[in-house]
N, C-alpha and C. Protein backbone atom coordinates (compact mmCIF):
# COMPACT_ATOMS: atom_id res chain seq x y z
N UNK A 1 19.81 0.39 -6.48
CA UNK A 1 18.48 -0.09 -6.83
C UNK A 1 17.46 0.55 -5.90
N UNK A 2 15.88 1.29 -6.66
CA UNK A 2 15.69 1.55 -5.32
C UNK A 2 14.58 0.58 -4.66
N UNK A 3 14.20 1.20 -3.71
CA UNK A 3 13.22 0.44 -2.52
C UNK A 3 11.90 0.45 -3.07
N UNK A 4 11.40 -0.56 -3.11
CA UNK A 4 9.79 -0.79 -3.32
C UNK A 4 8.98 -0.18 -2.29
N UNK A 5 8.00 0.70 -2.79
CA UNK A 5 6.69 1.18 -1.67
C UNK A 5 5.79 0.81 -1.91
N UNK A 6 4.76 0.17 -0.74
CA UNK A 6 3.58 -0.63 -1.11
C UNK A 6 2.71 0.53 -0.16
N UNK A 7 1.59 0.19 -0.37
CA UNK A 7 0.54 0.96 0.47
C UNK A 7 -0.39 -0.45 0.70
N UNK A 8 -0.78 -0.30 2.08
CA UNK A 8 -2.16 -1.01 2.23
C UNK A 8 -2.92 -1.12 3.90
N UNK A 9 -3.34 -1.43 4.92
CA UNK A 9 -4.02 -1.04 5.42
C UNK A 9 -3.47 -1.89 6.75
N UNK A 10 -3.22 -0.95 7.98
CA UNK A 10 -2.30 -2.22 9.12
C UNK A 10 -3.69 -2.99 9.81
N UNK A 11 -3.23 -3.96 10.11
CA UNK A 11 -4.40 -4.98 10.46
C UNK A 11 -4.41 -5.87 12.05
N UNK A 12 -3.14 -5.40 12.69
CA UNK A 12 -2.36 -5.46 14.00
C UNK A 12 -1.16 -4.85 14.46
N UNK A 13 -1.27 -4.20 15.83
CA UNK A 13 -0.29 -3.43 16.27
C UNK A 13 -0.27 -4.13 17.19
N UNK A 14 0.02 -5.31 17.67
CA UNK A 14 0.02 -6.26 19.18
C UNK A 14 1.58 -6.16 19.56
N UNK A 15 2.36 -6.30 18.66
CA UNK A 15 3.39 -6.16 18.85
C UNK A 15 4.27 -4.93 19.21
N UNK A 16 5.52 -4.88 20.12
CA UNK A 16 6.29 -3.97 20.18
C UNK A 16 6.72 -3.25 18.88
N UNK A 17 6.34 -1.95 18.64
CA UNK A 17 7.34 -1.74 17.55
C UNK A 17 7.17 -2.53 15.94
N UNK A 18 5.81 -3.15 15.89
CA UNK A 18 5.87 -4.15 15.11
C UNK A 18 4.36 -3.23 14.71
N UNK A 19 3.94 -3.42 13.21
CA UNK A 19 2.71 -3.26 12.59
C UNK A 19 2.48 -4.82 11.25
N UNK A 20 1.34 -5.12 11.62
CA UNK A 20 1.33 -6.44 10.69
C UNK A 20 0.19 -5.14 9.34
N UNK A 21 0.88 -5.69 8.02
CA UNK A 21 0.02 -4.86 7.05
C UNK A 21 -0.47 -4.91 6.06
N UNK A 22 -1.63 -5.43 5.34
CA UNK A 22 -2.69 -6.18 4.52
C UNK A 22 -2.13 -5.10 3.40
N UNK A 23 -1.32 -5.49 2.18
CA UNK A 23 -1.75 -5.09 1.07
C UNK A 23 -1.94 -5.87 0.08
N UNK A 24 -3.12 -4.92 -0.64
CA UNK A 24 -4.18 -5.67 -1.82
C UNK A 24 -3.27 -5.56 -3.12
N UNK A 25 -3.36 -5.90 -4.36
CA UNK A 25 -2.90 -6.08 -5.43
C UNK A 25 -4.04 -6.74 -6.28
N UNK A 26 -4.33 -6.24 -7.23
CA UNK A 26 -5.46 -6.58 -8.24
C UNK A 26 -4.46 -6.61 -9.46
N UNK A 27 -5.30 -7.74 -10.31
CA UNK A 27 -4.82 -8.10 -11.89
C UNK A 27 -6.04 -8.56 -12.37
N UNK A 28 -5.54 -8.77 -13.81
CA UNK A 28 -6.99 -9.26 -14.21
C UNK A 28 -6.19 -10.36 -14.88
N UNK A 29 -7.21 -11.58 -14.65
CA UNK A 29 -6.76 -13.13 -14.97
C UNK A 29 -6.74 -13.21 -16.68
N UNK A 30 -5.58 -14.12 -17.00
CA UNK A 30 -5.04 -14.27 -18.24
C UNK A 30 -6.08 -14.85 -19.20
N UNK A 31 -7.26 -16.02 -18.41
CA UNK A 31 -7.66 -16.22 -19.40
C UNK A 31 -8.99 -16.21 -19.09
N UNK A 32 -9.45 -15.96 -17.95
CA UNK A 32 -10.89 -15.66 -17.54
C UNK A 32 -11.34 -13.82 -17.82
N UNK A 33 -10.31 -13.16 -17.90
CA UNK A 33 -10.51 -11.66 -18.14
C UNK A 33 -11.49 -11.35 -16.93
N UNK A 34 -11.20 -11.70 -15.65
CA UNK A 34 -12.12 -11.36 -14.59
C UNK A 34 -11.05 -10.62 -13.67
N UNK A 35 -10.95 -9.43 -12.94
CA UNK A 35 -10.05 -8.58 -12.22
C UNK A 35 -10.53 -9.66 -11.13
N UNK A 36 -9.27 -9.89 -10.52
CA UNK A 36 -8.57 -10.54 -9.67
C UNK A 36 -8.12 -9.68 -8.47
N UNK A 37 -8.47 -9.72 -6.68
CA UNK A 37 -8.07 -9.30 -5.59
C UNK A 37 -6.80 -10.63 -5.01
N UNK A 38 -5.91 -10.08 -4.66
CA UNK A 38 -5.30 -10.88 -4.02
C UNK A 38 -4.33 -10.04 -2.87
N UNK A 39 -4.26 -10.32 -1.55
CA UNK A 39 -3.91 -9.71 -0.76
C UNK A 39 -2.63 -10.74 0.40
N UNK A 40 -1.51 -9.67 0.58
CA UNK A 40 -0.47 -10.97 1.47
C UNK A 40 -0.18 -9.58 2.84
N UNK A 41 0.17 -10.43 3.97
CA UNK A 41 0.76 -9.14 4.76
C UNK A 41 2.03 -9.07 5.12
N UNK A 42 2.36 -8.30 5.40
CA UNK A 42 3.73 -7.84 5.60
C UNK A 42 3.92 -7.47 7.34
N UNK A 43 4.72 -7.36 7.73
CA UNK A 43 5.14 -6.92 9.19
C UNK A 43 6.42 -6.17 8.82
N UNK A 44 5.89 -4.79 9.55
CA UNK A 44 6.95 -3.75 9.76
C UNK A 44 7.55 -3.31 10.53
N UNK A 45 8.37 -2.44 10.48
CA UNK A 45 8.66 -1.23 11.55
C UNK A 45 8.27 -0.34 12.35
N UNK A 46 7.51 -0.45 13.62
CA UNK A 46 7.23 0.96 13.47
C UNK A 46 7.63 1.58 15.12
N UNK A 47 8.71 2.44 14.90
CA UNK A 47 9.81 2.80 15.88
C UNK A 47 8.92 3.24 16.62
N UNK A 48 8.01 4.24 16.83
CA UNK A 48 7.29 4.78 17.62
C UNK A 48 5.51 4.51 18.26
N UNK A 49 5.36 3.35 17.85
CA UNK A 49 4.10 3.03 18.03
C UNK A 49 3.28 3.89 17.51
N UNK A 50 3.41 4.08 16.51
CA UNK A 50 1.88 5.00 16.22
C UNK A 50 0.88 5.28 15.35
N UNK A 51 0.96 4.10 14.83
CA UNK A 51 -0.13 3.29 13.78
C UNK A 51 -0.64 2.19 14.91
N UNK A 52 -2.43 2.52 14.41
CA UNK A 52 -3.31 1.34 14.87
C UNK A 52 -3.82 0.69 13.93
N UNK A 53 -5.07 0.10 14.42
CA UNK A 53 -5.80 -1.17 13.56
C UNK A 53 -6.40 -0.23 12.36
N UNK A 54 -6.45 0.01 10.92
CA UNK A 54 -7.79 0.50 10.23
C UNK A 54 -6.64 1.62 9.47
N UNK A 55 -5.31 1.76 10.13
CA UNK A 55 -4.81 3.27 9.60
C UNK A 55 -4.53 2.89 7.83
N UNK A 56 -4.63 3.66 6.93
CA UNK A 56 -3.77 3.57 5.80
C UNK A 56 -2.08 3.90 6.16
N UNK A 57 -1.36 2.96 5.52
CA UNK A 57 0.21 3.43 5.54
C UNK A 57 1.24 3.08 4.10
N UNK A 58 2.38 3.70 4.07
CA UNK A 58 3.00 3.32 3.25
C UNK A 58 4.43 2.67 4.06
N UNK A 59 4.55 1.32 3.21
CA UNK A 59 5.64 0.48 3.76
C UNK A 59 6.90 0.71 2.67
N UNK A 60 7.99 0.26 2.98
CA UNK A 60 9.19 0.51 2.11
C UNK A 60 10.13 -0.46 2.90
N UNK A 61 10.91 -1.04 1.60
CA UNK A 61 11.88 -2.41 1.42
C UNK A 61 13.12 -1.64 2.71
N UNK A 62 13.81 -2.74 4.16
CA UNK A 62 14.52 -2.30 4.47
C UNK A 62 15.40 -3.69 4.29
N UNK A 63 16.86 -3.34 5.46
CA UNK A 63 17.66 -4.19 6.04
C UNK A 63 16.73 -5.04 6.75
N UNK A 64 17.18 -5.90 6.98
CA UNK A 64 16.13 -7.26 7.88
C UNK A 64 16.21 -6.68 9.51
N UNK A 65 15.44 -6.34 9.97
CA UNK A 65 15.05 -5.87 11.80
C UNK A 65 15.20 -6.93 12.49
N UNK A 66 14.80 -7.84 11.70
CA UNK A 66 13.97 -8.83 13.60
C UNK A 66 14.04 -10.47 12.02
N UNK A 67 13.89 -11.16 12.53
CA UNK A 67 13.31 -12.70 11.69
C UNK A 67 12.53 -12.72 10.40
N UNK A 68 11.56 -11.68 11.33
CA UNK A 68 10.12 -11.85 10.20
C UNK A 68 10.31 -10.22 9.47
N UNK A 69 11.09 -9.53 10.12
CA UNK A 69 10.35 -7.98 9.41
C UNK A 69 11.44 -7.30 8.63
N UNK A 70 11.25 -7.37 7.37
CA UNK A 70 12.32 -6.48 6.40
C UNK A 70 11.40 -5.24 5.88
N UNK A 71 10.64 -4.70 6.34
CA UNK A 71 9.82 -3.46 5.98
C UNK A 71 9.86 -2.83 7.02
N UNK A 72 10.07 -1.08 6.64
CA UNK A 72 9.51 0.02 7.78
C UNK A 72 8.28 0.85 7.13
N UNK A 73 7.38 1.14 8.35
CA UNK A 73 6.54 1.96 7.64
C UNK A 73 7.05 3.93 7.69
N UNK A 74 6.80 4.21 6.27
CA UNK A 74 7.30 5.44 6.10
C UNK A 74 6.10 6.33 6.36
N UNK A 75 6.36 7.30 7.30
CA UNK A 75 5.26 8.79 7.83
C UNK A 75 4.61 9.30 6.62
N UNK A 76 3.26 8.91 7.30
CA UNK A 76 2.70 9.67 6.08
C UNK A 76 1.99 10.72 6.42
């Protein structure tokens, strides 16, 4: 099966090795026909520290790292 890639925008690097990461997803509502923003974050991987606050990235489905983080972010 393969791995889901999301794109969206990291929003904290406080952590070791860790990137927290805002992605957006738009729809348009079933019965209002009004496009819809809705946004969740994710916490990733990131082996080398080297994403900051503002970067665009792409994340991808892993093995579970840590509690909270089953995503690494892939080099873009």
């Amino acid at each position: 099966m393969p791995k889901r890639i999301l794109t969206g925008t990291v929003t904290s690097n406080q952590n070791e090795q860790t990137v927290t990461v805002s992605v957006e997803r738009r729809f348009t509502h079933p019965v209002l026909k009004k496009t819809i923003r809705k946004s969740k974050k994710y916490r990733a991987h990131d082996e080398k520290n080297a994403f900051s606050v503002g970067d665009k990235v792409r994340i991808q489905e892993c093995k579970p790292v840590s509690k909270t983080k089953r995503w690494e972010v892939v080099a873009d």
